[in-house]
Protein backbone atom coordinates (compact mmCIF):
# COMPACT_ATOMS: atom_id res chain seq x y z
CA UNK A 1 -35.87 80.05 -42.78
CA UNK A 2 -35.66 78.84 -39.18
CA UNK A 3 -32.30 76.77 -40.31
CA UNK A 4 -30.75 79.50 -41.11
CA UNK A 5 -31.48 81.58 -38.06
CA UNK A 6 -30.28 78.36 -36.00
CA UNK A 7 -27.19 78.01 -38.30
CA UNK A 8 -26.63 81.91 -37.18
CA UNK A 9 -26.69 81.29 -33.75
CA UNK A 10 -23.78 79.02 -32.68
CA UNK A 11 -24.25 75.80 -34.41
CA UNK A 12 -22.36 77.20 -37.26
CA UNK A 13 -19.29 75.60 -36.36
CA UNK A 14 -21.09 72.34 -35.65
CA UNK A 15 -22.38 72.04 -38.90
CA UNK A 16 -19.32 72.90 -40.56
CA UNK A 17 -17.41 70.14 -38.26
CA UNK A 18 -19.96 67.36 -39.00
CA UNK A 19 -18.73 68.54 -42.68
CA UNK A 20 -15.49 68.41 -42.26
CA UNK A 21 -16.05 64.82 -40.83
CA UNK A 22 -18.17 64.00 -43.90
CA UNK A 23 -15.33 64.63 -45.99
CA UNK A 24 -12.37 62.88 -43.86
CA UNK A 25 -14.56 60.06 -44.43
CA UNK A 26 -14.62 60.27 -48.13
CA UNK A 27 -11.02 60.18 -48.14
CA UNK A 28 -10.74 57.61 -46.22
CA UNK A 29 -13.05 55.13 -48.12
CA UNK A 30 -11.57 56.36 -51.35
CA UNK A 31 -7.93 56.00 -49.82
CA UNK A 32 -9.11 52.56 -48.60
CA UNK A 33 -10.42 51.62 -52.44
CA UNK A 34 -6.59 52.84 -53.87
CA UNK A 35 -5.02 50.44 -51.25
CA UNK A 36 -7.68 47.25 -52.08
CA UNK A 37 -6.68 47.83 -56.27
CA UNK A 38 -3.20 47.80 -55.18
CA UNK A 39 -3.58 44.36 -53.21
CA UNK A 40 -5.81 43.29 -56.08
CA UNK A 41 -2.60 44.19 -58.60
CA UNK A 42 0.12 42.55 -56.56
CA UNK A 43 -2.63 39.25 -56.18
């Protein structure tokens, strides 16, 4: 109950940056795993 008052007040759009974050860095690992299979393929 008291995290959703706090996520009321203003740290709203901090949570939904540290999201946003979470998810650039998904991409980027998964983006990172496409370019080792390609090395792996031209090896």
């Amino acid at each position: 109950m008291r995290k959703v008052m706090r996520s009321q007040s203003g740290e709203l759009g901090q949570e939904n940056l540290r999201e946003l974050v979470v998810e650039e860095a998904k991409g980027m690992m998964i983006r990172r795993r496409i370019e080792i299979r390609e090395l792996d393929y031209i090896i």
